[in-house]
C-alpha atoms as a PDB file:
ATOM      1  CA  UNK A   1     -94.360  24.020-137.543  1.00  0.00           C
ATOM      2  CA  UNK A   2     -97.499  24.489-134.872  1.00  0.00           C
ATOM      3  CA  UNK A   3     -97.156  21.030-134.734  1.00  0.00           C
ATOM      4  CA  UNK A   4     -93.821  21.033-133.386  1.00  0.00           C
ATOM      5  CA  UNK A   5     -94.103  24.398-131.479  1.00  0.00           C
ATOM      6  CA  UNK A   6     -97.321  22.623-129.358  1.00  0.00           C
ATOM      7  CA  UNK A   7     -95.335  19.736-129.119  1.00  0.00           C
ATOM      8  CA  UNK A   8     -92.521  21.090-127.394  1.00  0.00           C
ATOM      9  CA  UNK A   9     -94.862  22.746-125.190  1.00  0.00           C
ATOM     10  CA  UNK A  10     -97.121  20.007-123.988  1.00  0.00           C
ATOM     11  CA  UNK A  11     -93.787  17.948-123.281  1.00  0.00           C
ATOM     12  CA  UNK A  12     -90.958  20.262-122.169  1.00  0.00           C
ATOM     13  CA  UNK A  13     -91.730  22.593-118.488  1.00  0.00           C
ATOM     14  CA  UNK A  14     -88.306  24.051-119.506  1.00  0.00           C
ATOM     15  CA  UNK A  15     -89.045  24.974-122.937  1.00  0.00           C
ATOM     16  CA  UNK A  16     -92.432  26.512-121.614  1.00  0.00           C
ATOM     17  CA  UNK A  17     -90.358  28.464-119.000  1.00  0.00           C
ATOM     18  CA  UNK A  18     -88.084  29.362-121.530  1.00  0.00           C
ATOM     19  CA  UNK A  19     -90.837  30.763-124.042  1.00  0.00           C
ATOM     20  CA  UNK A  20     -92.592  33.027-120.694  1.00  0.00           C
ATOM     21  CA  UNK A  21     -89.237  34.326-119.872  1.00  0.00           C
ATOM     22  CA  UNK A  22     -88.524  35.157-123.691  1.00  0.00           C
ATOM     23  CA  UNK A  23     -92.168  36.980-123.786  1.00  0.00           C
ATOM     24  CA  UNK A  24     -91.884  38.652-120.662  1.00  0.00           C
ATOM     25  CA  UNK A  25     -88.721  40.132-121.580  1.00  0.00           C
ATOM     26  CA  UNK A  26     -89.855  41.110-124.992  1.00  0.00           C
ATOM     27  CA  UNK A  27     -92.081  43.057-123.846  1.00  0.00           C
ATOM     28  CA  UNK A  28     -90.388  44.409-120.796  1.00  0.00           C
ATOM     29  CA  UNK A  29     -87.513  45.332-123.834  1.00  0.00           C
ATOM     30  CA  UNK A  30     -90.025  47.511-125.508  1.00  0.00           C
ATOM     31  CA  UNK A  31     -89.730  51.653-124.719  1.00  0.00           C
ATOM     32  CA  UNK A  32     -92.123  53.098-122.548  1.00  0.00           C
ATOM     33  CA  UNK A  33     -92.982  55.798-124.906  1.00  0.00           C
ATOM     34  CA  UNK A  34     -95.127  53.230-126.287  1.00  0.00           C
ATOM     35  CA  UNK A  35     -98.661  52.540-124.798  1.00  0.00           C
ATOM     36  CA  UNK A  36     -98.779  49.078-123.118  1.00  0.00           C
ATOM     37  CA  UNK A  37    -101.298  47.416-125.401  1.00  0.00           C
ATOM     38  CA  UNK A  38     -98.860  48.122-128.495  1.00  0.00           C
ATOM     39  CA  UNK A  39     -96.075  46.861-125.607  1.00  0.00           C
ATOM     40  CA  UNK A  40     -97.596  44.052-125.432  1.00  0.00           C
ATOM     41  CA  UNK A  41     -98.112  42.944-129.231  1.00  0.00           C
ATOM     42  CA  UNK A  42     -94.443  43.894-130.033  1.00  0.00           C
ATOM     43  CA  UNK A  43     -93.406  42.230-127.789  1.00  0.00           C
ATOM     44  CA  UNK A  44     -95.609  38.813-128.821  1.00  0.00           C
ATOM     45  CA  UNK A  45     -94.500  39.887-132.297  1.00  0.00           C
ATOM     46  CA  UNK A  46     -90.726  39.756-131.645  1.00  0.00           C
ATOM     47  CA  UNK A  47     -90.848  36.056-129.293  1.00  0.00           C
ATOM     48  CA  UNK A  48     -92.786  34.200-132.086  1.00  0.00           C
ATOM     49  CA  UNK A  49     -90.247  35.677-134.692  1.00  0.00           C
ATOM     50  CA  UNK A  50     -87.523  34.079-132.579  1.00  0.00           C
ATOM     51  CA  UNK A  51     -89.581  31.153-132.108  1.00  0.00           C
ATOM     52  CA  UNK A  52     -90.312  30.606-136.090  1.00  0.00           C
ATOM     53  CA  UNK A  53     -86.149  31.656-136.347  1.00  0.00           C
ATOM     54  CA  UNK A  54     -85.271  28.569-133.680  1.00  0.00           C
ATOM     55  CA  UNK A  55     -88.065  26.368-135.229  1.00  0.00           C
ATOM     56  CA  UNK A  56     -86.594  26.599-138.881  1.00  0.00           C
ATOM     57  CA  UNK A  57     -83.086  26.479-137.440  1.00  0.00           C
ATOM     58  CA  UNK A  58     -83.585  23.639-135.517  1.00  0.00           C
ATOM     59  CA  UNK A  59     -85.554  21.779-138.679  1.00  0.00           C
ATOM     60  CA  UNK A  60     -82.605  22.598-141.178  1.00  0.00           C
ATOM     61  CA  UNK A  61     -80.075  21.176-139.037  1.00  0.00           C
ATOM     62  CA  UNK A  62     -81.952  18.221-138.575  1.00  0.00           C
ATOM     63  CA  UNK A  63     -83.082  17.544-142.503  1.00  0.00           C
ATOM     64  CA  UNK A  64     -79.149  17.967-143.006  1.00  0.00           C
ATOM     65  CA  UNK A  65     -77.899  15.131-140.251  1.00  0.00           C
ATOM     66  CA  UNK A  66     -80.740  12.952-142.085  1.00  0.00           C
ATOM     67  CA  UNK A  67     -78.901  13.614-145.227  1.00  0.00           C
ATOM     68  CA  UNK A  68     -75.245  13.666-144.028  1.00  0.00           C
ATOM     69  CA  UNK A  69     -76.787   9.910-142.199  1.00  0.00           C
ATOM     70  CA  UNK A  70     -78.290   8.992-145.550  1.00  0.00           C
ATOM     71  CA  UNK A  71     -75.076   9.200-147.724  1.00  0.00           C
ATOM     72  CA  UNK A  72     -72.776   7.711-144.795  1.00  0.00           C
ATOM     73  CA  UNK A  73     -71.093  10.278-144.077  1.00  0.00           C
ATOM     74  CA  UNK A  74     -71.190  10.189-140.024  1.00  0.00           C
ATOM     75  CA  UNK A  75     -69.528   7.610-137.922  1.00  0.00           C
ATOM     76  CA  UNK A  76     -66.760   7.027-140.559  1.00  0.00           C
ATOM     77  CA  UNK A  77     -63.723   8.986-138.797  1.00  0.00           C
ATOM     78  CA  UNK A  78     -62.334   9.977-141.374  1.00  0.00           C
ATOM     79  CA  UNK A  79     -62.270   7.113-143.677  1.00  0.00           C
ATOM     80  CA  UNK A  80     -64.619   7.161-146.419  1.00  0.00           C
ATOM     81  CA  UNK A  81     -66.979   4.316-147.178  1.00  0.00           C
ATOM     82  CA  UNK A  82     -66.930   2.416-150.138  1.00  0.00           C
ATOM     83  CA  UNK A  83     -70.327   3.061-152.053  1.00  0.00           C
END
């Protein structure tokens, strides 16, 4: 999963843009009760949970369109294929 998470970085400015805005506002999103190093590592905390979340997400969905490719089952429209 680093793997993927550096790839997307060294290849997407939008997807890098995307992760400062989500750790900016992470952190902006904590109270102010709290003292601004602890700020600052809840909010890391809480962007690379949604990271790992969109990460595992996004490799689920792909494993099953591999599978649902796999046993022809895109493409068809409705008619199933002879196996």
């Amino acid at each position: 999963m680093g793997r993927a998470f550096m790839d997307m970085l060294e290849h997407s400015y939008v997807s890098v843009t995307g992760l400062l805005v989500l750790v900016a506002l992470s952190v902006l999103f904590v109270p102010v009760k709290v003292s601004r190093s602890k700020r600052v590592v809840i909010g890391l905390l809480h962007a690379s949970a949604h990271l790992t979340a969109a990460m595992a997400l996004m490799m689920m969905l792909e494993i099953g369109l591999e599978t649902c490719v796999r046993h022809r089952l895109l493409g068809t429209s409705g008619i199933y294929p002879s196996v």
